[in-house]
Protein backbone atom coordinates (compact mmCIF):
# COMPACT_ATOMS: atom_id res chain seq x y z
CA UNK A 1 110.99 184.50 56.12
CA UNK A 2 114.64 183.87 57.22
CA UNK A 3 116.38 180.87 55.99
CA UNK A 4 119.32 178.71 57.30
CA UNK A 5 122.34 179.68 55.45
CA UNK A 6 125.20 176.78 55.40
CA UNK A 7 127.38 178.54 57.60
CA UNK A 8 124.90 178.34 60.47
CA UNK A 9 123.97 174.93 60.42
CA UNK A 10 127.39 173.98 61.86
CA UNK A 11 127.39 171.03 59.34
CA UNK A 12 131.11 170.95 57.63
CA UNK A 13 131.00 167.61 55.81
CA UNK A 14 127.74 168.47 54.02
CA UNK A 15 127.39 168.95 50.07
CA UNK A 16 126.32 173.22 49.32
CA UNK A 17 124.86 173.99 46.00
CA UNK A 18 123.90 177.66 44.31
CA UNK A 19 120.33 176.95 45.20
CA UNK A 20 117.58 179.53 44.56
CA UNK A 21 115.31 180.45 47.70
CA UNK A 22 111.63 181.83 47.52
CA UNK A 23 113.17 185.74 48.09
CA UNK A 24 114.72 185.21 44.96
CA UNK A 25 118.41 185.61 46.37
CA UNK A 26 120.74 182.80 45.89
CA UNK A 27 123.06 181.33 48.34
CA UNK A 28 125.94 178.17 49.00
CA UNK A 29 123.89 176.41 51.42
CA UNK A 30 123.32 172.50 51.96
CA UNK A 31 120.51 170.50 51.06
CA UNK A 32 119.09 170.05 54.37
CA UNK A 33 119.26 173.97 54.80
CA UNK A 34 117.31 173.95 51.72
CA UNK A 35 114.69 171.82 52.88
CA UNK A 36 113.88 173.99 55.70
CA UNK A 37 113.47 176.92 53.63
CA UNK A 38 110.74 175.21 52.00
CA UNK A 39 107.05 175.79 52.57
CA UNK A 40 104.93 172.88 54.03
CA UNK A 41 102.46 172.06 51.22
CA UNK A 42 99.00 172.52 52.97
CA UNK A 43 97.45 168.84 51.84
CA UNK A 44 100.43 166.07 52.00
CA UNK A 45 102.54 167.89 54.67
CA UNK A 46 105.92 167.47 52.70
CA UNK A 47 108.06 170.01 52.21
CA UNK A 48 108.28 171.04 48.60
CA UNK A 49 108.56 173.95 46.37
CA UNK A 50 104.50 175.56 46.42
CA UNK A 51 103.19 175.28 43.02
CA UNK A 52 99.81 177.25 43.92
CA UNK A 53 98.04 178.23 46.80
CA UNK A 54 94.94 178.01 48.44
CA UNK A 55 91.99 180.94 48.95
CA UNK A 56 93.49 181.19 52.62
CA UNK A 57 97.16 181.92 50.67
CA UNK A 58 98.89 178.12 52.11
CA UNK A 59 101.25 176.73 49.66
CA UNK A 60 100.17 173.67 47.75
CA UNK A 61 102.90 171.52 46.35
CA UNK A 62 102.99 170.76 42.51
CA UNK A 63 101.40 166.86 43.15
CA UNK A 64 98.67 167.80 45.41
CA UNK A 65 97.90 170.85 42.83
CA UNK A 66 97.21 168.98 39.95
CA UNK A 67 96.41 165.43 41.24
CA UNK A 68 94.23 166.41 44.43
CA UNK A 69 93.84 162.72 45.60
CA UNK A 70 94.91 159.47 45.31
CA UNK A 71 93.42 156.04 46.33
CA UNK A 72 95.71 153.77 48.15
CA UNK A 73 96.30 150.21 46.84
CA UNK A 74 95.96 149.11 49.74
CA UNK A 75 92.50 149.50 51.62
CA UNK A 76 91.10 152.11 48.43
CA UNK A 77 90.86 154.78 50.57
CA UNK A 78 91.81 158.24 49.09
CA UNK A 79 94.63 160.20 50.53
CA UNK A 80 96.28 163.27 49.96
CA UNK A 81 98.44 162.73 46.04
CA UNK A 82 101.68 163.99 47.52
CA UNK A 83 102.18 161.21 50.32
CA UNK A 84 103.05 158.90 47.14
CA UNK A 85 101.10 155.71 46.07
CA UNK A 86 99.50 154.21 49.57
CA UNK A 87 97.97 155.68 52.26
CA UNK A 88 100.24 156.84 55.56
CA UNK A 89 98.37 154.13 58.07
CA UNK A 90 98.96 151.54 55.58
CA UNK A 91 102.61 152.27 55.42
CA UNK A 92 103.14 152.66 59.07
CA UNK A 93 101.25 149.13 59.11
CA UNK A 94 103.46 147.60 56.77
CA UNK A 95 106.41 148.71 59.18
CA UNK A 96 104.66 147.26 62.16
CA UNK A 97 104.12 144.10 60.70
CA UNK A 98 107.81 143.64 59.93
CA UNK A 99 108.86 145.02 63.13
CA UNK A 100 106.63 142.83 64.73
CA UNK A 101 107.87 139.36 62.87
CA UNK A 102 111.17 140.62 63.42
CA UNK A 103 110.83 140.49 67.16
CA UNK A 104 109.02 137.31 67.28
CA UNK A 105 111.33 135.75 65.82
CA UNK A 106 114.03 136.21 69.08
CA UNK A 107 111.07 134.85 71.23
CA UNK A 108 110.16 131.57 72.58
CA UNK A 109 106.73 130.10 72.80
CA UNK A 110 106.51 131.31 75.89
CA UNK A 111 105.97 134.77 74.97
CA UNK A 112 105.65 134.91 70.62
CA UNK A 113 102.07 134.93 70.90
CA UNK A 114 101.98 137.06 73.75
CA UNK A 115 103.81 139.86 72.03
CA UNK A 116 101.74 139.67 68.59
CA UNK A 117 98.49 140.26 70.74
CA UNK A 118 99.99 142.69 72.48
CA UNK A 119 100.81 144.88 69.29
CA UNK A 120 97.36 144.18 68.28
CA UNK A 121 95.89 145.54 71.79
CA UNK A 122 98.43 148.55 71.52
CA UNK A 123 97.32 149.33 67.95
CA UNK A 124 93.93 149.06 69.15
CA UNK A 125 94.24 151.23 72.33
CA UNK A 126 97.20 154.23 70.91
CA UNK A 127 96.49 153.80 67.22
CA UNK A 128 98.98 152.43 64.21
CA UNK A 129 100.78 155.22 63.84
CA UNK A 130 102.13 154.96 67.62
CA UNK A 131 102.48 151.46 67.94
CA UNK A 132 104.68 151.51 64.53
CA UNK A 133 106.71 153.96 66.04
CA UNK A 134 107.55 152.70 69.87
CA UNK A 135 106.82 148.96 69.64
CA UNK A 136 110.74 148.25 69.40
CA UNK A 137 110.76 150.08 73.23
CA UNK A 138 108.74 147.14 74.41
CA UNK A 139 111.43 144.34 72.83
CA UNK A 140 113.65 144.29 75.84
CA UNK A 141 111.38 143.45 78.05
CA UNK A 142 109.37 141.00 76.71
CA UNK A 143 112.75 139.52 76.10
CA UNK A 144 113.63 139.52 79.80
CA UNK A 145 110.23 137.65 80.64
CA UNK A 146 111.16 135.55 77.82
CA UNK A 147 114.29 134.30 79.63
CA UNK A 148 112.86 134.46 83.18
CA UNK A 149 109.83 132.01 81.43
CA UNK A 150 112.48 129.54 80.60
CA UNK A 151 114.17 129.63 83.77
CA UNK A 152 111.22 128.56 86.01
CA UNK A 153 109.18 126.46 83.09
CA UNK A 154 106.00 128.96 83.33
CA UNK A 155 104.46 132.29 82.82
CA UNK A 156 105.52 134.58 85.66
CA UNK A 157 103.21 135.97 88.20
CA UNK A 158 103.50 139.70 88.98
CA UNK A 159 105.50 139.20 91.96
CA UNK A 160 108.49 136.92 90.15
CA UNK A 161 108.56 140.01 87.38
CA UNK A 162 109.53 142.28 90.41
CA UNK A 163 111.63 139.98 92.22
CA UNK A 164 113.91 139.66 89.06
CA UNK A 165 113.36 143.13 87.79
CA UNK A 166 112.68 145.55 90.47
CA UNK A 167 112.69 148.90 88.47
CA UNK A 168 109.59 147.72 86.39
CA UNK A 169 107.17 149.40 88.49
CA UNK A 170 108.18 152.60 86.41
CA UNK A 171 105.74 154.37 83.95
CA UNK A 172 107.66 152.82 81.19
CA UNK A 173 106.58 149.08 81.99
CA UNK A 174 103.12 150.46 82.82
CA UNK A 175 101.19 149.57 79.64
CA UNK A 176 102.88 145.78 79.31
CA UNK A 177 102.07 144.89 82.85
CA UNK A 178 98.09 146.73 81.73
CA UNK A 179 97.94 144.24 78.81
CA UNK A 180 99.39 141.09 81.09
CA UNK A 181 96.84 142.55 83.79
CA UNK A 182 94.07 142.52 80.84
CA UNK A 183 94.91 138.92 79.13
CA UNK A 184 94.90 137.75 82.94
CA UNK A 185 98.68 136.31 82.59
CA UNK A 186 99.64 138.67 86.05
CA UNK A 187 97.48 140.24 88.71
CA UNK A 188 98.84 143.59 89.42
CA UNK A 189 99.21 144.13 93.18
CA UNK A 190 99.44 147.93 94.57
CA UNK A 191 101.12 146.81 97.71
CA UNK A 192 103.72 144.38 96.27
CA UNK A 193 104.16 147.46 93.18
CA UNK A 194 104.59 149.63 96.35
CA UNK A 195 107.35 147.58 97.89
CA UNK A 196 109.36 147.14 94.40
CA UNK A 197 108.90 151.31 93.63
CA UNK A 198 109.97 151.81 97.45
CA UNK A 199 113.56 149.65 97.02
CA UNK A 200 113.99 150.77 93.56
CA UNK A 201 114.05 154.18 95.05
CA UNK A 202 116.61 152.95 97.97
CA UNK A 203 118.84 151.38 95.86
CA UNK A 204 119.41 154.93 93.85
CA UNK A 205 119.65 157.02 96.36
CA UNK A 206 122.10 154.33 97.85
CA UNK A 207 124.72 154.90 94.92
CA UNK A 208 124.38 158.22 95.10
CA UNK A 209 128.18 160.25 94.27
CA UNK A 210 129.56 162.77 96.60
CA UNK A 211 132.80 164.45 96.17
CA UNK A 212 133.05 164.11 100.25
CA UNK A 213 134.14 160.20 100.49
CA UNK A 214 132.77 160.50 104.54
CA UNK A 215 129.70 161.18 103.45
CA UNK A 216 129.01 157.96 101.72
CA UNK A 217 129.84 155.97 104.79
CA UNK A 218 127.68 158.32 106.69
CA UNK A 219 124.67 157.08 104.50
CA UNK A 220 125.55 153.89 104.42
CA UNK A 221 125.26 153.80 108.30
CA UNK A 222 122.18 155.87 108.68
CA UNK A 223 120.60 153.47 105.81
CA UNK A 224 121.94 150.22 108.42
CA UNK A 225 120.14 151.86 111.25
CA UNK A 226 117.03 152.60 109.52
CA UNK A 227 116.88 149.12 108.05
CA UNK A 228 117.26 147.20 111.75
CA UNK A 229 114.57 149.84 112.54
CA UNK A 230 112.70 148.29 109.15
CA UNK A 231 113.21 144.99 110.36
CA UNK A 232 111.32 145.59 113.70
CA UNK A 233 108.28 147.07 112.16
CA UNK A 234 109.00 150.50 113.89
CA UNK A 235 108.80 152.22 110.49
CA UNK A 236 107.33 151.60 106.99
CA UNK A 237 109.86 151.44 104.09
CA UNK A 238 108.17 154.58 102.43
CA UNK A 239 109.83 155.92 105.68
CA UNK A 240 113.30 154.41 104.79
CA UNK A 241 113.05 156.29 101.41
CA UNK A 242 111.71 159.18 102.56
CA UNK A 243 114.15 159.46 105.48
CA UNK A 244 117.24 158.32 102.84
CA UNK A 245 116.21 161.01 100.41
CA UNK A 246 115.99 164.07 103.03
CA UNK A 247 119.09 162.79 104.03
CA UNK A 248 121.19 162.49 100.93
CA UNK A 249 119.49 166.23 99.54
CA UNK A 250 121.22 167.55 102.28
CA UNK A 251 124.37 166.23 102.05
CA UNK A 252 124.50 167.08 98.26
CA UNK A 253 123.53 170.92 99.77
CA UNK A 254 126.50 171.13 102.24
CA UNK A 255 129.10 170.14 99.02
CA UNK A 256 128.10 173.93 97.80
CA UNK A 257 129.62 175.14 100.77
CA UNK A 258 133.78 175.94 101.75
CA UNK A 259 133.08 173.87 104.74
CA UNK A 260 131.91 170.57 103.77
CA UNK A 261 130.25 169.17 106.89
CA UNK A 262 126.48 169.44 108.38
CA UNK A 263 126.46 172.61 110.52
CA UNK A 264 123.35 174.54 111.72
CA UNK A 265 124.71 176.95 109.21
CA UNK A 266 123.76 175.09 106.75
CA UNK A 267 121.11 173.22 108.00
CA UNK A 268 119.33 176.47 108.46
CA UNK A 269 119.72 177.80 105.18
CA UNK A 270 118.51 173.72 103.24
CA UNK A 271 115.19 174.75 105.81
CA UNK A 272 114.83 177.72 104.86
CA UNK A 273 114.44 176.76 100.74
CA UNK A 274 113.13 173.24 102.08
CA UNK A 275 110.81 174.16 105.27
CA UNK A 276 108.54 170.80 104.59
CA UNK A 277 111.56 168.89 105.07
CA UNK A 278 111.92 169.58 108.71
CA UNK A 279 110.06 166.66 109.77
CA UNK A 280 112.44 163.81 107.94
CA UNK A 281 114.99 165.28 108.42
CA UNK A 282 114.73 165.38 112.26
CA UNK A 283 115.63 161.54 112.46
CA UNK A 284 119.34 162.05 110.20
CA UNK A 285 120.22 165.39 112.18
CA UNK A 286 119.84 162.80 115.66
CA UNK A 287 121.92 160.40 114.26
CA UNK A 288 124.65 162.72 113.26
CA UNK A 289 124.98 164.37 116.21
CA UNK A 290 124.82 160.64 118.20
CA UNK A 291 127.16 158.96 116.21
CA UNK A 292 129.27 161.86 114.36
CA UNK A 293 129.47 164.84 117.37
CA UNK A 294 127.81 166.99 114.69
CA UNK A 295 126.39 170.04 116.69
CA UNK A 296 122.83 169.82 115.13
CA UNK A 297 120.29 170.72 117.05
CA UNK A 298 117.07 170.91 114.43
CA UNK A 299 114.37 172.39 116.95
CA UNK A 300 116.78 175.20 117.76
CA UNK A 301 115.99 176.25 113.84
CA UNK A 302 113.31 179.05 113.92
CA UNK A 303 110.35 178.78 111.09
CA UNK A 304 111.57 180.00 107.51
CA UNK A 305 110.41 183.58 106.83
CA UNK A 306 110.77 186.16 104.23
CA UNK A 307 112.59 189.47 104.51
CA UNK A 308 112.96 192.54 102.46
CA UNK A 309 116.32 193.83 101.23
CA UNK A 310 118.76 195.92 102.73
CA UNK A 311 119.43 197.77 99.97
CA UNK A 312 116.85 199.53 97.97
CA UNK A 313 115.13 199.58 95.07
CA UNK A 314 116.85 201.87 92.41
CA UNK A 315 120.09 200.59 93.35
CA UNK A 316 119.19 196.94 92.92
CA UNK A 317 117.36 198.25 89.49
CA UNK A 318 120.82 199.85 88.35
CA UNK A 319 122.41 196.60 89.03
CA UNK A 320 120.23 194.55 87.42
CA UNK A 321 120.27 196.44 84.22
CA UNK A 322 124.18 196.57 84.25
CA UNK A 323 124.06 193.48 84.26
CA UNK A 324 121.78 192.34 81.57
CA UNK A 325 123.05 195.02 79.19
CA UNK A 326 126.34 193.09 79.23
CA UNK A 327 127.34 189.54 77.92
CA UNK A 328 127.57 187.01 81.09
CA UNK A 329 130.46 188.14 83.35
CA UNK A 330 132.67 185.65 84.27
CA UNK A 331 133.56 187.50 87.35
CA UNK A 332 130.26 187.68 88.61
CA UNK A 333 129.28 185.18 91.61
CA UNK A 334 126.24 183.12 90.89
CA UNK A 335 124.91 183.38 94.15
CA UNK A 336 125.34 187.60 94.21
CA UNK A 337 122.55 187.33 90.85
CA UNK A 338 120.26 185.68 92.63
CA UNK A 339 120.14 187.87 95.62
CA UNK A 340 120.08 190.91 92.83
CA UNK A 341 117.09 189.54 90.90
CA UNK A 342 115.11 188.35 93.85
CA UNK A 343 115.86 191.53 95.60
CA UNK A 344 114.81 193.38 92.54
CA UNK A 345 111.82 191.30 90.93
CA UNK A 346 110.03 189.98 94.23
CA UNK A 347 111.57 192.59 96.76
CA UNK A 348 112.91 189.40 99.37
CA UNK A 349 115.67 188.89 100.72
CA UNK A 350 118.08 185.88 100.25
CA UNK A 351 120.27 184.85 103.43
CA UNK A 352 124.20 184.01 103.22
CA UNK A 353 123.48 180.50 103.93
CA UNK A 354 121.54 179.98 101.37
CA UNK A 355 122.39 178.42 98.33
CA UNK A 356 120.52 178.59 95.26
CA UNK A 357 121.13 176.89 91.61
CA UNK A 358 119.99 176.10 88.20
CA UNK A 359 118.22 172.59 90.01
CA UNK A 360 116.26 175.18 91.72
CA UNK A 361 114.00 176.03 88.62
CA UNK A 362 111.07 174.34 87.88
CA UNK A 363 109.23 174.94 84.88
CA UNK A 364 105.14 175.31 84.62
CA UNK A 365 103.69 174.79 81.79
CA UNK A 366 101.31 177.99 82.07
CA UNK A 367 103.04 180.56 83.99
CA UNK A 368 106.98 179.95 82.89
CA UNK A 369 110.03 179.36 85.49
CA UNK A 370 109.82 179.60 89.35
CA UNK A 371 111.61 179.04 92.31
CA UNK A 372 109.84 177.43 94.74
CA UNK A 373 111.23 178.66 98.66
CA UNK A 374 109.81 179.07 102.02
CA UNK A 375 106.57 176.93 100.71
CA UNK A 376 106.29 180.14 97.92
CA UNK A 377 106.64 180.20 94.24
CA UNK A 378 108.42 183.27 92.93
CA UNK A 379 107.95 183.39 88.48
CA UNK A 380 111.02 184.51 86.95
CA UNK A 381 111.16 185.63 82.93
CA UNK A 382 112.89 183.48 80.73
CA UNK A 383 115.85 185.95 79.66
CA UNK A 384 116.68 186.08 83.78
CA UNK A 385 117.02 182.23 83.56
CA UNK A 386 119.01 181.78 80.57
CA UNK A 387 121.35 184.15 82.40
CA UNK A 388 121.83 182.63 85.32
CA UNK A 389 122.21 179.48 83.03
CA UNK A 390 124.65 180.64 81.39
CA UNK A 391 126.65 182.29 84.38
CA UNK A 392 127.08 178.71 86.48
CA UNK A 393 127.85 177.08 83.28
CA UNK A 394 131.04 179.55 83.27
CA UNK A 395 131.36 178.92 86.93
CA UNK A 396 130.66 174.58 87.01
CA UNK A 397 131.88 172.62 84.16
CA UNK A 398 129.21 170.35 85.35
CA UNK A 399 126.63 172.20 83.44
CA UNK A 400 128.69 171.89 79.83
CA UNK A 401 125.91 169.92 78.31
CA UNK A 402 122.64 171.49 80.32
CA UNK A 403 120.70 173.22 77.88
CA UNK A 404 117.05 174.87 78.73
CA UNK A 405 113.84 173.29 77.15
């Protein structure tokens, strides 16, 4: 078993002490250090120094060894003797009650009553232990219907929620508007939850930051043609987003580039990673070459294949393993590693205009990291991507504070 020493814990203001670990060494390291070098006792789950163990050899601390069992003051029922004198659901329903009196107490009778039942249906549906943990997420909104309750001298319906607070058609308002839904305070409506989710959507893509100041006016005037196109019922405003967000993908694409503009160079390489894109992004590439002269001509773009490298397979093995062998090289171009690997790992080919970055990876939760292109998924091994991590971190300052999951 390996265990934290001070000096890698990165903690400089913390307390060390001569402390004794289970290998019988001794060493200057902190008391949180020391903690983790502790075995988890088997029955309570603390951390604590194992007094005996059990037939299967897991640590038991000195409490749960000699005591066994407890039985809580509370509701009588008999817990583990290390988690101390009451049970853990009692304690983490102690908590909720205060938590939940606390809160109240900034409420009006609009919504007081509202919220206790709520925590009660929560508790019910997730369990104690949840609901003590995350009911304090819920505060701020029921604190915004609070004040919206006031201002129109009722309970609001579904539709004045979204009208004052568009972005709660997110996940994270999904259980509150459940319960309102379930008391029958609101009526949830999918189209009007649509709508909301559809201009919340806009509105972000809307503020969007370029480094290229032209191309926020160019969005801004694509988004004014789209909308007078809105306003005559020619499209549906999942088109608007849809269109907006094709649109603004590819602008952020062409800022990789030496020459920031649309070009077909360009355009052809965002297809060839993007090939399902073609379709909305037929519409923006029209109104850049009507209203900005840009020579796009989208249909003139073949369909994305694959291709094999030029270069062959021992040489793009040899480079490879120079590479990894080494510490990142700051000298290396981002772009040149990912034509190495691919070339190496999945034997393709990536074109010049093509630009490839850590946003690329995806993560599944079975199979690892992949890249998806040309409407393909192509696995890479962990070590590959911490690499190329690594590299554009040296290369984008951006990236200072991107760390891999």
């Amino acid at each position: 078993m390996k265990y934290q020493q001070y000096k890698s814990c990165k903690n400089t203001t913390a307390k060390t002490s001569y402390s004794k670990l289970k290998d019988v060494t001794k060493k200057y390291i902190c008391r949180s250090c020391y903690q983790k070098s502790l075995p988890t006792c088997n029955s309570c789950g603390y951390r604590r120094r194992p007094f005996s163990y059990t037939l299967q050899k897991k640590a038991l601390c000195r409490i749960c060894s000699i005591e066994v069992i407890r039985i809580c003051k509370r509701c009588k029922r008999h817990f583990p003797a290390g988690k101390g004198k009451i049970c853990s659901d009692c304690i983490f329903k102690k908590n909720l009650d205060q938590k939940v009196s606390k809160i109240v107490s900034f409420l009006s009778p609009y919504t007081n009553v509202c919220f206790v039942e709520f925590a009660k249906w929560l508790k019910n549906k997730r369990g104690v232990n949840f609901t003590s943990v995350y009911i304090e997420n819920y505060q701020e909104y029921f604190l915004k219907i609070d004040i919206l309750c006031q201002s129109i001298k009722r309970f609001p319906t579904y539709n004045d929620l979204l009208n004052a607070y568009p972005y709660a058609t997110s996940k994270s308002y999904f259980l509150i508007h459940t319960f309102l839904e379930h008391k029958k305070l609101i009526q949830v409506d999918k189209k009007v939850q649509e709508k909301y989710a559809n201009l919340n959507l806009i509105n972000k893509l809307l503020s969007t930051s370029f480094t290229t100041s032209s191309f926020h006016y160019i969005l801004k005037n694509y988004y004014q043609k789209l909308q007078s196109k809105l306003n005559n019922s020619s499209i549906s405003l999942l088109t608007v987003r849809l269109s907006l967000s094709s649109a603004v993908r590819y602008l952020q694409y062409c800022e990789y580039f030496i020459k920031v503009e649309p070009s077909m160079y360009t355009l052809e390489g965002y297809l060839w990673i993007y090939p399902g894109q073609r379709s909305s992004l037929t519409a923006f590439t029209n109104f850049l070459r009507d209203q900005y002269d840009y020579n796009l001509i989208i249909t003139n773009i073949k369909k994305a294949s694959l291709s094999r490298p030029r270069v062959s397979h021992q040489i793009l093995h040899k480079r490879l393993t120079k590479i990894m062998q080494k510490p990142v090289d700051k000298f290396l171009k981002v772009q040149s590693f990912y034509k190495i690997i691919f070339g190496y790992l999945h034997w393709i080919s990536i074109p010049n205009n093509v630009y490839l970055s850590y946003k690329n990876i995806k993560q599944d939760s079975k199979k690892g990291f992949y890249i998806q292109m040309c409407t393909q998924k192509f696995y890479l091994p962990k070590e590959i991507v911490e690499y190329a991590i690594n590299l554009e971190k040296i290369h984008t300052s951006q990236l200072q504070e991107y760390t891999l999951s």
